[in-house]
N, C-alpha and C. Protein backbone atom coordinates (compact mmCIF):
# COMPACT_ATOMS: atom_id res chain seq x y z
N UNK A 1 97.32 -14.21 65.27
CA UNK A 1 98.17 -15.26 65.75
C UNK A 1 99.17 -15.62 64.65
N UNK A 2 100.56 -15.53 65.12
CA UNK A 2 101.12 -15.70 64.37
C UNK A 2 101.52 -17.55 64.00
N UNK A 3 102.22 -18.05 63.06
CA UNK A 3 103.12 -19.36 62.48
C UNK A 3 103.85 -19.35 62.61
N UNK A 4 105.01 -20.33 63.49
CA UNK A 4 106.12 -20.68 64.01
C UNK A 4 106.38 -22.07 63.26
N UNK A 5 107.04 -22.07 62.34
CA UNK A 5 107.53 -23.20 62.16
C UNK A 5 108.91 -23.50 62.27
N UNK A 6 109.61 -25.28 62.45
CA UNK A 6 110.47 -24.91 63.33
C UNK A 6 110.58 -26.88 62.42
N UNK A 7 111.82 -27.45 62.19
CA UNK A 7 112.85 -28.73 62.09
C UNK A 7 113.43 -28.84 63.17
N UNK A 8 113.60 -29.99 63.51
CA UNK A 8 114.21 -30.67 64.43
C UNK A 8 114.59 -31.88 64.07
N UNK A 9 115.86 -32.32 64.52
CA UNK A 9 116.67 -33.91 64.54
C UNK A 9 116.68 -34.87 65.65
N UNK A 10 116.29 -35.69 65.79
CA UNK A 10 116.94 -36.48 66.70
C UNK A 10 117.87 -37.81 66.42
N UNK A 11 119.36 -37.55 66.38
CA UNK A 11 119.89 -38.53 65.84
C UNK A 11 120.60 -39.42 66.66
N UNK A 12 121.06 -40.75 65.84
CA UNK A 12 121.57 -42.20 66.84
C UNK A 12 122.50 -42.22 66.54
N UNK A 13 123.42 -42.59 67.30
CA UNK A 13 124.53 -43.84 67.18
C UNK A 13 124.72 -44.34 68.03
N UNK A 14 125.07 -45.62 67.44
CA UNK A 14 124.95 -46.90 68.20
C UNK A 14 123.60 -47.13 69.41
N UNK A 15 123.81 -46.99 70.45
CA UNK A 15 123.09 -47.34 71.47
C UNK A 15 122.68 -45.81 72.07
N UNK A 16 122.98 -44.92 71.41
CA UNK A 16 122.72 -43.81 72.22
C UNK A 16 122.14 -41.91 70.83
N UNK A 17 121.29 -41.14 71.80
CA UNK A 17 120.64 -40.06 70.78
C UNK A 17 121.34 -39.02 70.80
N UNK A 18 121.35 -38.24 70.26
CA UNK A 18 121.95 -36.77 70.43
C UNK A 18 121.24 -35.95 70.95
N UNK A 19 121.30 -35.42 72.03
CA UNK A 19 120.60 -34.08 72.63
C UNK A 19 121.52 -32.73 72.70
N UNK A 20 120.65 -31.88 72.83
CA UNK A 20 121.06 -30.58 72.96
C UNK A 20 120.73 -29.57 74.40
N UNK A 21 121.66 -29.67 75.15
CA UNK A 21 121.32 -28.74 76.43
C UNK A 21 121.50 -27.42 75.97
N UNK A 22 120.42 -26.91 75.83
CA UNK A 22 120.38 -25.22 75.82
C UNK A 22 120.22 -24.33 76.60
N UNK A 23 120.87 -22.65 76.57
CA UNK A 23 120.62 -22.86 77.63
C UNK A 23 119.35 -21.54 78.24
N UNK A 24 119.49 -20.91 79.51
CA UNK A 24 117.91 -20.39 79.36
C UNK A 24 117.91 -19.02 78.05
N UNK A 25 116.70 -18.68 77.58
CA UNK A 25 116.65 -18.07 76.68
C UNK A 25 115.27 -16.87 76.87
N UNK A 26 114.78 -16.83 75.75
CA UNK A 26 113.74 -15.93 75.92
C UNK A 26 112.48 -16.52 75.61
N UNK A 27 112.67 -17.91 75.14
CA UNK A 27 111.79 -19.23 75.56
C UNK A 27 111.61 -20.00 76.28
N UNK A 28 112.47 -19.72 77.02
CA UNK A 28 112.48 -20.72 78.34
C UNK A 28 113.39 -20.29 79.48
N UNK A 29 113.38 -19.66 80.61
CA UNK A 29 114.06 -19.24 81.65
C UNK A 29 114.77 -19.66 82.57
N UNK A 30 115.10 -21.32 81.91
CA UNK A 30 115.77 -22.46 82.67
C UNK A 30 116.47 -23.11 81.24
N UNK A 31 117.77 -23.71 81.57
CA UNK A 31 118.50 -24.71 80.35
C UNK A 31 117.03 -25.98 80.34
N UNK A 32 117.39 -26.11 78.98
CA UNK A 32 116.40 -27.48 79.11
C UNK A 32 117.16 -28.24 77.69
N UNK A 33 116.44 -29.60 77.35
CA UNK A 33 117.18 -30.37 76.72
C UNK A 33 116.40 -30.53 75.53
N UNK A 34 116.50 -30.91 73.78
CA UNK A 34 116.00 -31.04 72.87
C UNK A 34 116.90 -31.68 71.96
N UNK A 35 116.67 -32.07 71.15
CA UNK A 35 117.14 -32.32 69.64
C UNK A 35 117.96 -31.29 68.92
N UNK A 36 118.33 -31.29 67.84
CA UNK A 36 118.79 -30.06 67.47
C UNK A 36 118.14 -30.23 66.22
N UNK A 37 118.25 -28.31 66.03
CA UNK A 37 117.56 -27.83 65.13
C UNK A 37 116.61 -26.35 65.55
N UNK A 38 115.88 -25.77 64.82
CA UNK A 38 115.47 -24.44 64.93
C UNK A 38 114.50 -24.14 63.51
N UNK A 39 114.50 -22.83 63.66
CA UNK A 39 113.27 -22.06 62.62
C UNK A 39 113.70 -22.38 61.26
N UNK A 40 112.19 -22.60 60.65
CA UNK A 40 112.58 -22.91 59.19
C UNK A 40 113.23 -21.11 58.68
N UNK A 41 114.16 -21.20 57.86
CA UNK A 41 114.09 -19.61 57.36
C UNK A 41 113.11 -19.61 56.01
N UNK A 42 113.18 -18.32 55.39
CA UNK A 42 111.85 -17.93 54.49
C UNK A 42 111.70 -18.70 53.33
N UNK A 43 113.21 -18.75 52.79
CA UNK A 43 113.54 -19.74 51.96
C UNK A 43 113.34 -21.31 51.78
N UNK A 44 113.32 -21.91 53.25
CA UNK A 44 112.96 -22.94 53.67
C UNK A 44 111.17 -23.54 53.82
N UNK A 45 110.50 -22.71 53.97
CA UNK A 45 109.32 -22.98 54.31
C UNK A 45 108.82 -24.27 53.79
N UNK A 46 108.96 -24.17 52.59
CA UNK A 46 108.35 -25.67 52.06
C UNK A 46 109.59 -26.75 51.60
N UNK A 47 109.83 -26.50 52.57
CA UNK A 47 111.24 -27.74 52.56
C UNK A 47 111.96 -28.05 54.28
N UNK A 48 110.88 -28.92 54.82
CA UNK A 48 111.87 -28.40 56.35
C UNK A 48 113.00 -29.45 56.67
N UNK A 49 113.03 -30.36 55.36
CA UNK A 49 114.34 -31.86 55.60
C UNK A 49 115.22 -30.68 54.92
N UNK A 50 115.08 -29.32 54.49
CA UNK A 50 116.33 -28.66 53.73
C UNK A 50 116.66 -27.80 55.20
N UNK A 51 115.61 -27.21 55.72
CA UNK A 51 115.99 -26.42 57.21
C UNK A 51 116.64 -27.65 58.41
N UNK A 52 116.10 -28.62 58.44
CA UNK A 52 117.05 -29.52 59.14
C UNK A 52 118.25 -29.94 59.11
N UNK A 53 118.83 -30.28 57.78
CA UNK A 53 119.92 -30.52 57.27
C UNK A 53 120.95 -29.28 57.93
N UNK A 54 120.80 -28.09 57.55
CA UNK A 54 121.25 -26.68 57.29
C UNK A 54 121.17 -26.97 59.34
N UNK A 55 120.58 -26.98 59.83
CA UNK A 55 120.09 -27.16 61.59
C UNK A 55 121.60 -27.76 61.93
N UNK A 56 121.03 -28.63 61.69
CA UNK A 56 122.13 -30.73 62.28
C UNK A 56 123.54 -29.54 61.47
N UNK A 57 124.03 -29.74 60.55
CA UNK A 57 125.89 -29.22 60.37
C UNK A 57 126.14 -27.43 61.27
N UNK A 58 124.89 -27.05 61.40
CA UNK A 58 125.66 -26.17 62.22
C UNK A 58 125.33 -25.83 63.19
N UNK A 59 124.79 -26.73 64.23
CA UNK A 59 124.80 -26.95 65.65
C UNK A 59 125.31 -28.18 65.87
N UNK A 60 126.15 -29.06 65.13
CA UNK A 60 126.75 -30.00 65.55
C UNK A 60 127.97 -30.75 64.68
N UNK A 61 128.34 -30.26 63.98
CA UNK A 61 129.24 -30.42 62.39
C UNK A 61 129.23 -31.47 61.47
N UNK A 62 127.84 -32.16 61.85
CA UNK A 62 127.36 -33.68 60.87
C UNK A 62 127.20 -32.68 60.01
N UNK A 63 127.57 -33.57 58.53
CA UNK A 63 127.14 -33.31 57.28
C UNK A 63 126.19 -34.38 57.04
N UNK A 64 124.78 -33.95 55.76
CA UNK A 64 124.15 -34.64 55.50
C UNK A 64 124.90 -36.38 55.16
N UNK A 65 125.72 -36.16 54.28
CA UNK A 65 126.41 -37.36 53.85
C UNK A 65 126.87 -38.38 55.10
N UNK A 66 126.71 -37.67 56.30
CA UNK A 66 127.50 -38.22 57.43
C UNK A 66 126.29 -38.74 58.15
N UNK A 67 125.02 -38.90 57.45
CA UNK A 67 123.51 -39.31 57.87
C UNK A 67 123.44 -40.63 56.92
N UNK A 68 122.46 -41.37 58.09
CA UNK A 68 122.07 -42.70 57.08
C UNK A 68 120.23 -42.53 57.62
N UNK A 69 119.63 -42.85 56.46
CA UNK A 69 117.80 -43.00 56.72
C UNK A 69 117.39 -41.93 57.57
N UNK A 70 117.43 -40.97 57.09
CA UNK A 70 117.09 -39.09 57.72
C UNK A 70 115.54 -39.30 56.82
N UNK A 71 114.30 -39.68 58.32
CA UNK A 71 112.93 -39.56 57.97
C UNK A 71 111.85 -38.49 58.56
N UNK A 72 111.42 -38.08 58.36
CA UNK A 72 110.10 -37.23 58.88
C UNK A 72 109.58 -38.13 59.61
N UNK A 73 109.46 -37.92 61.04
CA UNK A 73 108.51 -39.21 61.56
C UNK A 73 107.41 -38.43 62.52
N UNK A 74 107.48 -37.34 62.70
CA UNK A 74 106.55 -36.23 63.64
C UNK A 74 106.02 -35.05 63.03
N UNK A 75 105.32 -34.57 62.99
CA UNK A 75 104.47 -33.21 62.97
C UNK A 75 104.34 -33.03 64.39
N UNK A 76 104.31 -31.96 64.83
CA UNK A 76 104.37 -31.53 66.36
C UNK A 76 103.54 -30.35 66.36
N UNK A 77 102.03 -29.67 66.43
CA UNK A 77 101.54 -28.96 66.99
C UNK A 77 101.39 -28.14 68.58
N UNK A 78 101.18 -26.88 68.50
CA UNK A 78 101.08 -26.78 69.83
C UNK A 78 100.61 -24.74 69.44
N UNK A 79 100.24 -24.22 71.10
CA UNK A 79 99.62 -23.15 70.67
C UNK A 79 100.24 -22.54 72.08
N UNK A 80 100.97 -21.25 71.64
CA UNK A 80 101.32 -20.51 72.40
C UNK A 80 100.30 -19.47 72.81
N UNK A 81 100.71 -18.09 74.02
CA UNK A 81 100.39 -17.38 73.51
C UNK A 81 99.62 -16.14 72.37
N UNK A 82 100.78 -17.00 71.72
CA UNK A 82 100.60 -15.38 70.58
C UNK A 82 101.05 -16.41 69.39
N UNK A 83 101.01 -17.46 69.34
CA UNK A 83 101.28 -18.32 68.06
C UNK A 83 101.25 -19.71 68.05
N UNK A 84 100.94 -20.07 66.69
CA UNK A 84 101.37 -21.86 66.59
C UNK A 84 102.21 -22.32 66.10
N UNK A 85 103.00 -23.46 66.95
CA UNK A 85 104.12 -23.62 66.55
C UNK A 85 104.05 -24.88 65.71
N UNK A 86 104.66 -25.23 64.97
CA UNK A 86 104.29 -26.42 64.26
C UNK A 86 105.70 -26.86 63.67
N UNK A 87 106.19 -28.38 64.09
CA UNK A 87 107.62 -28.68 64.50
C UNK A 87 107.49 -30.10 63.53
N UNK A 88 108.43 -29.65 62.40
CA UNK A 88 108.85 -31.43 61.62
C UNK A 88 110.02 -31.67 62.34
N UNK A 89 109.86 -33.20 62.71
CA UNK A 89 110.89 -34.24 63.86
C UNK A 89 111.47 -34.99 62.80
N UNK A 90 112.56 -35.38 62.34
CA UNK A 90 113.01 -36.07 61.66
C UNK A 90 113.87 -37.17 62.66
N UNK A 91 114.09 -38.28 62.19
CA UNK A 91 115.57 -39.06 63.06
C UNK A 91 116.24 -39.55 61.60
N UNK A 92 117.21 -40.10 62.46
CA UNK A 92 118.30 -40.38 61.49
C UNK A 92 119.07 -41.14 62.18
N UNK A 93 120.60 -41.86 61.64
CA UNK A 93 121.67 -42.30 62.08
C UNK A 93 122.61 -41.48 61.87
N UNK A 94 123.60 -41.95 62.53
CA UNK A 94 125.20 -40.40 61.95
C UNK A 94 126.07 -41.95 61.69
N UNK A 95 127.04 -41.66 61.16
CA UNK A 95 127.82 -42.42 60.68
C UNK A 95 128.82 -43.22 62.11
N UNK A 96 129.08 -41.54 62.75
CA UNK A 96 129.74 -41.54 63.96
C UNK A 96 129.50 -40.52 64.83
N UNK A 97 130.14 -40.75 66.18
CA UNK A 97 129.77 -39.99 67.34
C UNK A 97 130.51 -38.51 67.07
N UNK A 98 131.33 -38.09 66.69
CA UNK A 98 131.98 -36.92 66.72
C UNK A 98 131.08 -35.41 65.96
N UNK A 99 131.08 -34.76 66.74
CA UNK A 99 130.20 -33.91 67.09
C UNK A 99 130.88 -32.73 67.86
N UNK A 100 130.66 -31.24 66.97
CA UNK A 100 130.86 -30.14 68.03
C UNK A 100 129.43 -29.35 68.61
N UNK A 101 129.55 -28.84 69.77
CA UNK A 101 128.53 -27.86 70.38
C UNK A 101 128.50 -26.61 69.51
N UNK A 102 127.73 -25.38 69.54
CA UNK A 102 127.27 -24.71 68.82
C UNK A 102 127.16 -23.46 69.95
N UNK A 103 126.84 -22.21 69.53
CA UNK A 103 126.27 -21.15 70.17
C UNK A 103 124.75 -21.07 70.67
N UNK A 104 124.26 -22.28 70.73
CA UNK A 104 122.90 -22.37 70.06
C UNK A 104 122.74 -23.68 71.88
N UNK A 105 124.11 -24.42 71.88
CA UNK A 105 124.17 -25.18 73.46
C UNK A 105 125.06 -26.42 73.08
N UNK A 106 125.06 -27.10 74.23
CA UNK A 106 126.43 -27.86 74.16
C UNK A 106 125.20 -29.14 73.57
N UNK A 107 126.22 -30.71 73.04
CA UNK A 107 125.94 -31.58 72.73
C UNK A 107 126.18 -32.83 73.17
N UNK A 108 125.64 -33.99 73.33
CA UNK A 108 125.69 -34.92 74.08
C UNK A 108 125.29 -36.00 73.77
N UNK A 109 125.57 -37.21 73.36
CA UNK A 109 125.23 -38.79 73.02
C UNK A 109 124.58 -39.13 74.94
N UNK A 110 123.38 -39.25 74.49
CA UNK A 110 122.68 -39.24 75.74
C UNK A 110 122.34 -41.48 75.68
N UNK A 111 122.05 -42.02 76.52
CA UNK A 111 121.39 -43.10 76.55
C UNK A 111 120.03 -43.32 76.52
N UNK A 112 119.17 -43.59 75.82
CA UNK A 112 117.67 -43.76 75.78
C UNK A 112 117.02 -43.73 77.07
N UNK A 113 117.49 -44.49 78.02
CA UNK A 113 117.14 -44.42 79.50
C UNK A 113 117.05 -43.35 80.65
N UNK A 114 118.30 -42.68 79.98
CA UNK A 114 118.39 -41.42 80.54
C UNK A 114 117.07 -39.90 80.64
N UNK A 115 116.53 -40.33 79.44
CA UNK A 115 115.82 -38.77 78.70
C UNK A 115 114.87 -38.87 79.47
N UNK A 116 114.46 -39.70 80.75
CA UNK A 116 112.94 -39.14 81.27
C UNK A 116 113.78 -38.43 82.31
N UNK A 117 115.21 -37.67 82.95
CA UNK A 117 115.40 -37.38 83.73
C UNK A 117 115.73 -35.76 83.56
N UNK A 118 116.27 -35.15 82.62
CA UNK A 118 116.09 -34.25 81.42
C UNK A 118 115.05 -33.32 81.65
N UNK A 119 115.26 -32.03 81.51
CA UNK A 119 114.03 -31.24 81.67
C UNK A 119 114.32 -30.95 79.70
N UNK A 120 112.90 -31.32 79.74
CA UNK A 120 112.40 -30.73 78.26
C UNK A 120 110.89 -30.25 78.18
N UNK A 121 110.49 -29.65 76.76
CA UNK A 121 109.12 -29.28 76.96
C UNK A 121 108.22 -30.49 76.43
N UNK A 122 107.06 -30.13 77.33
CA UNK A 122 106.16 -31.76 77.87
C UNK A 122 106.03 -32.22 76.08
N UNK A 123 105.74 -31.41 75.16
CA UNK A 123 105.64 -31.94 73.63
C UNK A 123 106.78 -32.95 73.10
N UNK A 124 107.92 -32.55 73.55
CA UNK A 124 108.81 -33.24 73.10
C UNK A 124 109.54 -34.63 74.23
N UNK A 125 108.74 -34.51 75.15
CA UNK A 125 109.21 -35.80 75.96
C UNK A 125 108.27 -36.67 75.32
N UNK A 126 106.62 -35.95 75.49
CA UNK A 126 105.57 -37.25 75.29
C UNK A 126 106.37 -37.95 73.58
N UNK A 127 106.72 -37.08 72.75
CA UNK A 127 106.93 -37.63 71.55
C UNK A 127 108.09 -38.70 71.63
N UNK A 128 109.06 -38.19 72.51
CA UNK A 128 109.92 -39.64 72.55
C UNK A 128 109.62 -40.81 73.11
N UNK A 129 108.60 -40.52 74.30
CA UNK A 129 107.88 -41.41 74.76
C UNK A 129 106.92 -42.53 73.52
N UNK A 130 106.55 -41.64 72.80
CA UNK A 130 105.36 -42.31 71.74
C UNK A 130 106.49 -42.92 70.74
N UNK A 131 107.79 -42.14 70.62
CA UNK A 131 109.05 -42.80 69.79
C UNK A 131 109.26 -44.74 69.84
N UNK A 132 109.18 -44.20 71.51
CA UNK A 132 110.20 -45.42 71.85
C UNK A 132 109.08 -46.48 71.76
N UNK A 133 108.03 -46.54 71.76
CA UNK A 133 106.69 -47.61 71.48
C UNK A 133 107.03 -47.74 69.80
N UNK A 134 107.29 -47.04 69.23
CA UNK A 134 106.72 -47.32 67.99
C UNK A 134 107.90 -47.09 66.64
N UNK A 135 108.79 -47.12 67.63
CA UNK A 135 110.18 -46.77 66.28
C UNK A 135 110.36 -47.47 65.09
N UNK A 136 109.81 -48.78 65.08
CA UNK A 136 110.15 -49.33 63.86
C UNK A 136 108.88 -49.00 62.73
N UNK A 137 107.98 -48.27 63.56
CA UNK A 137 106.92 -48.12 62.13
C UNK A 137 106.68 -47.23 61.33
N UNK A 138 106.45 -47.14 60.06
CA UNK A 138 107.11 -46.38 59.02
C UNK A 138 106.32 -45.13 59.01
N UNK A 139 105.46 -44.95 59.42
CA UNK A 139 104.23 -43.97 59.40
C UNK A 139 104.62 -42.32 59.98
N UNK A 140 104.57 -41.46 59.53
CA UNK A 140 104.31 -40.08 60.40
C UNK A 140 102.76 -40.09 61.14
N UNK A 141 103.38 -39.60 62.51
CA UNK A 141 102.64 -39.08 63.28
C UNK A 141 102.44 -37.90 63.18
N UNK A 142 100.97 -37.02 63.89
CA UNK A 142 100.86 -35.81 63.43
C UNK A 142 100.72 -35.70 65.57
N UNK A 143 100.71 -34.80 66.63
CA UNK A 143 100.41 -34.72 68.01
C UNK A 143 100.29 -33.61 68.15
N UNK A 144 99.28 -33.72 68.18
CA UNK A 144 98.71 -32.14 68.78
C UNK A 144 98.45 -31.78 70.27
N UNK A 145 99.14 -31.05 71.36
CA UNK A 145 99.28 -31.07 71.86
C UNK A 145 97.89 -29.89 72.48
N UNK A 146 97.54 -30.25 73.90
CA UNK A 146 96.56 -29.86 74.74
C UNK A 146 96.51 -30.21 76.15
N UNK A 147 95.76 -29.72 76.62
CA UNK A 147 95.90 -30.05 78.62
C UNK A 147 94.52 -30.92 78.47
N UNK A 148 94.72 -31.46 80.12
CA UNK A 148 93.65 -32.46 80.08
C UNK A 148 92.72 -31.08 81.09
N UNK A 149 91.35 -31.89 81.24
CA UNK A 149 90.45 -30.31 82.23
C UNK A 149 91.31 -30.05 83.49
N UNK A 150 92.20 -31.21 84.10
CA UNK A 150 92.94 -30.55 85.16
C UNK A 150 94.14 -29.74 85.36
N UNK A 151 94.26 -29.80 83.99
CA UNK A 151 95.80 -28.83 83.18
C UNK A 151 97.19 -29.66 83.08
N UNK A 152 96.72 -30.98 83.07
CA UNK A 152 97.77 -32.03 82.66
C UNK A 152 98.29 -31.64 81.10
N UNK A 153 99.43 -31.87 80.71
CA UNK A 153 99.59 -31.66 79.38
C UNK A 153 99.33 -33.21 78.57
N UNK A 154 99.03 -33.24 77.48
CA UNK A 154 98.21 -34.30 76.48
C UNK A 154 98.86 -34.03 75.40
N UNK A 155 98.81 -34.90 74.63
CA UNK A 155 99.47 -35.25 73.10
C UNK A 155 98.40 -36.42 72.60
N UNK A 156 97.47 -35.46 71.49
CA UNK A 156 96.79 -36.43 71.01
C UNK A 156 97.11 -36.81 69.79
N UNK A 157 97.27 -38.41 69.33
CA UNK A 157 98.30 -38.73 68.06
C UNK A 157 97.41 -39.03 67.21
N UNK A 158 97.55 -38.82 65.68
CA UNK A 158 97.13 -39.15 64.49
C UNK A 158 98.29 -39.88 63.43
N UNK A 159 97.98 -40.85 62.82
CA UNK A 159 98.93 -41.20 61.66
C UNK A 159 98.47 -40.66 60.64
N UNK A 160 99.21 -39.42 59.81
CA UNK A 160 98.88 -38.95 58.70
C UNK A 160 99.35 -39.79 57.72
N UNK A 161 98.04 -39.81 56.80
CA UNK A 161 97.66 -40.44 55.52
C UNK A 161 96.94 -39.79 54.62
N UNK A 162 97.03 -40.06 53.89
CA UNK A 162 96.30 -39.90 52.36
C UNK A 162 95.56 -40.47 52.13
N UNK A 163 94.17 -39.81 52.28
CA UNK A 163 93.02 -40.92 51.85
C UNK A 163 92.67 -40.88 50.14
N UNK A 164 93.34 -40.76 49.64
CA UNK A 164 92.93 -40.39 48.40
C UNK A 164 91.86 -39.67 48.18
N UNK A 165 91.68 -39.42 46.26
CA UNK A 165 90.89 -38.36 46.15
C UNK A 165 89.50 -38.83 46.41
N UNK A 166 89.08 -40.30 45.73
CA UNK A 166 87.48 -40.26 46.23
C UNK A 166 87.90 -40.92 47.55
């Protein structure tokens, strides 16, 4: 089994997030909607706020500098196939709305209200779902994602911490 690791953004302004309509691929056989961002490269591995950064300016032409409070707030588990994918969520602010689309899918200042209408994958709705409860708290979440026995999809959440050494 292979390791998929993978950064992702979800950024604000003003009253509204940035999404990404992509479109079908060889992951998915329908457009669906996400954050932006993609695979850490090799170089990146132990740095995925450096694969995000590098993500966000070239699927959408924010520069880091053009970010305010860019945090890790998700770990995202999940198990394919033939691999695990394992997804750092960062958010952020942009300074401003201006923004280009990418080869990668077009871009969009979406309204918070809007995103339960959106086809995305069930990991990344439940997480905005668990977002929008809990945005102001400073903590990373870790969600590991699973079906319930009737094949419902589940996101079970942990706040990762440090318990220290003893």
């Amino acid at each position: 089994m292979r390791i998929r690791e993978m950064a992702t953004a979800f950024l604000f302004h003003q009253d509204r997030i940035l999404m990404m309509k992509k479109p079908e691929s060889r992951i998915c056989p329908t457009e669906f909607w996400s954050g932006v961002g993609g695979h850490l490269e090799p170089g990146e591995l132990n740095h995925p706020l450096k694969a995000c950064l590098r993500e966000i300016e070239e699927e959408t032409g924010l520069q880091a500098k053009e970010l305010r409070d860019i945090r890790l707030r998700y770990i995202l588990l999940r198990q394919t196939e033939t691999e695990i994918r394992q997804q750092y969520v960062y958010f952020a602010s942009a300074d401003h709305p201006n923004v280009v689309s990418s080869a990668e899918g077009d871009v969009y200042w979406i309204y918070p209200q809007a995103l339960s209408q959106l086809r995305m994958s069930a990991i990344i709705a439940k997480m905005l779902e668990h977002y929008a409860l809990h945005t102001a708290e400073p903590d990373i979440y870790v969600g590991t994602m699973s079906v319930t026995p009737v094949g419902k999809p589940i996101v079970q959440w942990s706040v990762l911490k440090d318990p220290g050494l003893f």
